[in-house]
C-alpha atoms as a PDB file:
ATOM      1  CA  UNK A   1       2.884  -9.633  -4.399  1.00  0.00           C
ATOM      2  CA  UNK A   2       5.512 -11.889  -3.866  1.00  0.00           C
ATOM      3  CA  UNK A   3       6.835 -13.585  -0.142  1.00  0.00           C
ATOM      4  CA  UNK A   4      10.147 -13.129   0.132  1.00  0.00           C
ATOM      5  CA  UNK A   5      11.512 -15.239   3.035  1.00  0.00           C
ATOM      6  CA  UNK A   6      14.938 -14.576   4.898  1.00  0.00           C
ATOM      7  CA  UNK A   7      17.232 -15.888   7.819  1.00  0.00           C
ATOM      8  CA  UNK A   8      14.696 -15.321  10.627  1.00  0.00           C
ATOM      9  CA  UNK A   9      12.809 -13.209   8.706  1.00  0.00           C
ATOM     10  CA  UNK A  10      10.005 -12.244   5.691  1.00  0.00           C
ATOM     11  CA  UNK A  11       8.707  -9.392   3.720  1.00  0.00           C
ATOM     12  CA  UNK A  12       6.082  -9.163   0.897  1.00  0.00           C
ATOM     13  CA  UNK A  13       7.535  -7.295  -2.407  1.00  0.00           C
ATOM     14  CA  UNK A  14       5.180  -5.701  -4.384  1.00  0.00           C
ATOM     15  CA  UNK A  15       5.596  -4.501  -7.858  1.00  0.00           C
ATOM     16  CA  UNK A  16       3.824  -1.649  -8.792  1.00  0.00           C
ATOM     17  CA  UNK A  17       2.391  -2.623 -12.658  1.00  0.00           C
ATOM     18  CA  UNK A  18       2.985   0.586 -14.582  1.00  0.00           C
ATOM     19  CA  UNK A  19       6.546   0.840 -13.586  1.00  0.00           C
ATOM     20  CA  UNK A  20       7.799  -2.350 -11.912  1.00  0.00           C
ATOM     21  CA  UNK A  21       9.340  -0.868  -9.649  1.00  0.00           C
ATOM     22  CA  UNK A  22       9.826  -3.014  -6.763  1.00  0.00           C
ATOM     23  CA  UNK A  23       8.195  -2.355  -2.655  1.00  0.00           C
ATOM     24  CA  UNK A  24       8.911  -3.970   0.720  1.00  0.00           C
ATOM     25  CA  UNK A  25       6.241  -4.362   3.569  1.00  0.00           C
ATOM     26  CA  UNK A  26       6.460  -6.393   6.520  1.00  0.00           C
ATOM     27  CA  UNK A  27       2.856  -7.948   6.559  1.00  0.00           C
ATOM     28  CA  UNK A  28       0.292  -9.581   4.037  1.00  0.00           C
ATOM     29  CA  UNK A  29      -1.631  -6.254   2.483  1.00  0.00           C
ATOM     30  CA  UNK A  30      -5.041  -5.893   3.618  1.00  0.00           C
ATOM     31  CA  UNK A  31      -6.785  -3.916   0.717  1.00  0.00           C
ATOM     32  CA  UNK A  32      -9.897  -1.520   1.744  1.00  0.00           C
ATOM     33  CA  UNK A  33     -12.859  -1.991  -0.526  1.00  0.00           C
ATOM     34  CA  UNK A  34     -12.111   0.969  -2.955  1.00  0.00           C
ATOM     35  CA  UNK A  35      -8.740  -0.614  -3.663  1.00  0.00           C
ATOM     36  CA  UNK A  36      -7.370   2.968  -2.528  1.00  0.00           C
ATOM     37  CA  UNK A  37      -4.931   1.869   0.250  1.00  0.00           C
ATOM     38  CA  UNK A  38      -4.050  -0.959   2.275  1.00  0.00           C
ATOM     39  CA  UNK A  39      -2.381  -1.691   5.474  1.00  0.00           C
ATOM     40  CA  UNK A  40      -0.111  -4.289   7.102  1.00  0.00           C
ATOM     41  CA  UNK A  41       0.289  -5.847  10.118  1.00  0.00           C
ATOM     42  CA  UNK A  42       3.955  -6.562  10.736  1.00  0.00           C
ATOM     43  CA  UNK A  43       3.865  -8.466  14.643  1.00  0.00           C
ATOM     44  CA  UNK A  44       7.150 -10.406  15.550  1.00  0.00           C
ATOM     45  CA  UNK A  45       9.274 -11.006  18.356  1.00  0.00           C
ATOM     46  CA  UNK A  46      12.174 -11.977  16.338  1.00  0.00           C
ATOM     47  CA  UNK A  47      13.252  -9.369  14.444  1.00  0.00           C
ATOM     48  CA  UNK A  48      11.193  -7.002  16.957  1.00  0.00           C
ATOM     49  CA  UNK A  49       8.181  -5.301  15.227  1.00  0.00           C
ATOM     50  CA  UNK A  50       5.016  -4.031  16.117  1.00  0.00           C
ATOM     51  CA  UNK A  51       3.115  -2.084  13.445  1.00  0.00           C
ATOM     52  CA  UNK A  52       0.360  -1.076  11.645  1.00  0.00           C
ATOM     53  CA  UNK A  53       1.040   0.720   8.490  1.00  0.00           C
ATOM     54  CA  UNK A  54      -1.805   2.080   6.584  1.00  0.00           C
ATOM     55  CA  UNK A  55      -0.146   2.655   2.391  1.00  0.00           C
ATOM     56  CA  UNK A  56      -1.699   4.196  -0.752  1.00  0.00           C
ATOM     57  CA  UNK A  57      -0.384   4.256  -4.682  1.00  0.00           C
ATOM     58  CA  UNK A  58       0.780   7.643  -4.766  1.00  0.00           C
ATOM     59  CA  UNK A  59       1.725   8.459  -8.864  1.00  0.00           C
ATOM     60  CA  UNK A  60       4.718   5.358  -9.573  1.00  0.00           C
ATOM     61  CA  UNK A  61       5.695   4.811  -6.082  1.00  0.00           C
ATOM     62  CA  UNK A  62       3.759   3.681  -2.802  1.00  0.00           C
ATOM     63  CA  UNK A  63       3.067   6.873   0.475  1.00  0.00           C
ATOM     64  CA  UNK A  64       3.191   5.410   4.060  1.00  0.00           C
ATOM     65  CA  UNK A  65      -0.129   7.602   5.355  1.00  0.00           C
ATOM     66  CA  UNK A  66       0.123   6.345   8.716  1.00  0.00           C
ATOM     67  CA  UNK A  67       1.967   3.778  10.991  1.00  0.00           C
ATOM     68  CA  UNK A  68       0.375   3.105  14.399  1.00  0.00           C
ATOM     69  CA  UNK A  69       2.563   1.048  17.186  1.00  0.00           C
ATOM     70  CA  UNK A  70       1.332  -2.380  18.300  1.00  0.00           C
ATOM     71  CA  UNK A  71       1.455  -4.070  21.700  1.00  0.00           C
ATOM     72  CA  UNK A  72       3.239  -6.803  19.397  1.00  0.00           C
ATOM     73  CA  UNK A  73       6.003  -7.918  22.263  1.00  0.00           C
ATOM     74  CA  UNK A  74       2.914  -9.011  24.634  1.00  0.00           C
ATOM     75  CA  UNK A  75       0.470  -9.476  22.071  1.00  0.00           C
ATOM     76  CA  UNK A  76      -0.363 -10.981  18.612  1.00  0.00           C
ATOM     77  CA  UNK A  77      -2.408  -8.523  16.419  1.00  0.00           C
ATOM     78  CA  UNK A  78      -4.661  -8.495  13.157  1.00  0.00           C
ATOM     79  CA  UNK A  79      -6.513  -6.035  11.982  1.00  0.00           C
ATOM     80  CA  UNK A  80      -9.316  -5.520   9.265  1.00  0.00           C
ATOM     81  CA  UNK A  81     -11.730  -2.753   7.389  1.00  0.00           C
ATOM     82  CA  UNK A  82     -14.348  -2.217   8.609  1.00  0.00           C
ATOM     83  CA  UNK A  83     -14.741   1.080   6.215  1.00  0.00           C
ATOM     84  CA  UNK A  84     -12.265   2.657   3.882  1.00  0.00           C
ATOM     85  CA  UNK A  85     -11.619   5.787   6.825  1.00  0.00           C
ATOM     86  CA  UNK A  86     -12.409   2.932   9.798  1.00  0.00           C
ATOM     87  CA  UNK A  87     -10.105  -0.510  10.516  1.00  0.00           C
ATOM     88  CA  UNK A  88     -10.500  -2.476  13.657  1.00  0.00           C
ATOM     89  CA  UNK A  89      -7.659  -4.196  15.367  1.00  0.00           C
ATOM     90  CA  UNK A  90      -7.448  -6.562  17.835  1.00  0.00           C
ATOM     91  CA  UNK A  91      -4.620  -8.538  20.127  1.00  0.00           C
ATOM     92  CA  UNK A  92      -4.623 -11.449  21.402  1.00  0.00           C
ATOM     93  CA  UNK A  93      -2.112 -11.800  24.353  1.00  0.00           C
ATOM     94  CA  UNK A  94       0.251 -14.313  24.201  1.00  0.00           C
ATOM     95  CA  UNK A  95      -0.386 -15.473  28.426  1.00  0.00           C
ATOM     96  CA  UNK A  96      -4.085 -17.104  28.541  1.00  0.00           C
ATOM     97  CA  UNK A  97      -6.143 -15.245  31.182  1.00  0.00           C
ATOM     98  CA  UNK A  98      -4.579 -11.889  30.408  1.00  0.00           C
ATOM     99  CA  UNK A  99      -6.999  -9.614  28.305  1.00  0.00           C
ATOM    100  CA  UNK A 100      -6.194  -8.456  25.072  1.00  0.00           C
ATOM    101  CA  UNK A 101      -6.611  -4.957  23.514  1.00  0.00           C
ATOM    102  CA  UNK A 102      -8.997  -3.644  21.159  1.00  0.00           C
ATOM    103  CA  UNK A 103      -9.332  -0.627  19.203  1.00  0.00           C
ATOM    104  CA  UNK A 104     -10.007   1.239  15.779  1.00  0.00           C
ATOM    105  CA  UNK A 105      -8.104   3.389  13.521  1.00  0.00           C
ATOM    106  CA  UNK A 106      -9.954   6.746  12.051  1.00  0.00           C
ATOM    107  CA  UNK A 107      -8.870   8.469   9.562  1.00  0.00           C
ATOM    108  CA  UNK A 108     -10.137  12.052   9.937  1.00  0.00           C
ATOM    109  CA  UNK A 109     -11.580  14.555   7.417  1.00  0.00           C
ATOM    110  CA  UNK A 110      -7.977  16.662   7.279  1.00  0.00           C
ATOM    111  CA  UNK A 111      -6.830  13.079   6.525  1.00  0.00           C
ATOM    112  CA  UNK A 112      -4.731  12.120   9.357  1.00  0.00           C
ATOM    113  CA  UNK A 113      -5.422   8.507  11.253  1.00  0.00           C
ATOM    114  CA  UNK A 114      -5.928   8.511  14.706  1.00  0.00           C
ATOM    115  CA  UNK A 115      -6.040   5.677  17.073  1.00  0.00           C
ATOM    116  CA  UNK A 116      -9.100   5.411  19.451  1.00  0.00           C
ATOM    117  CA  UNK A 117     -10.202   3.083  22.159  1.00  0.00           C
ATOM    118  CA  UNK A 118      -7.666   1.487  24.494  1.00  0.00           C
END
């Protein structure tokens, strides 16, 4: 993995070891503990994002399973595993005295992820 800073901007490349061929993702990858997919949190004002994107090796290239939107333009997000078919996220809001939103991420037995809580 390798930060690759821009005008206003930054990425992650990663290079996938069998091939070297070369990926882009918008946010630090979070591994789950069977190393079989990871996800990224890509939060900025400036270029706008607001994302959650849940990846897995897939043969020589990388499959986006799931990208959930982020309160990211109110809000500064992380997220973590709390299981390999579970993450948590929560947001901070950027005013103090607002409340911030909470929820998880589940991905379901016809493997789909579905956001749950509010």
């Amino acid at each position: 993995m390798i930060r690759t800073p821009a005008h206003e901007d930054f990425s992650y490349t990663l290079v996938m070891m069998r091939t070297g061929r070369l990926f882009t993702v918008y946010g630090a990858p979070v591994w789950a503990s069977d190393k079989s997919r990871f996800l990224t949190v890509a939060c900025s004002l400036l270029p706008p994002r607001g994302s959650l994107v849940i990846h897995a090796p897939s043969g020589d290239g990388l499959a986006m399973e799931a990208e959930i939107a982020l309160p990211c333009e109110t809000e500064s997000c992380s997220a973590r595993w709390d299981h390999q078919s579970w993450i948590s996220v929560a947001c901070t809001p950027r005013d103090a005295g607002k409340k911030g939103t909470e929820f998880v991420v589940i991905r379901g037995s016809d493997g789909s992820w579905k956001r749950f809580g509010r």
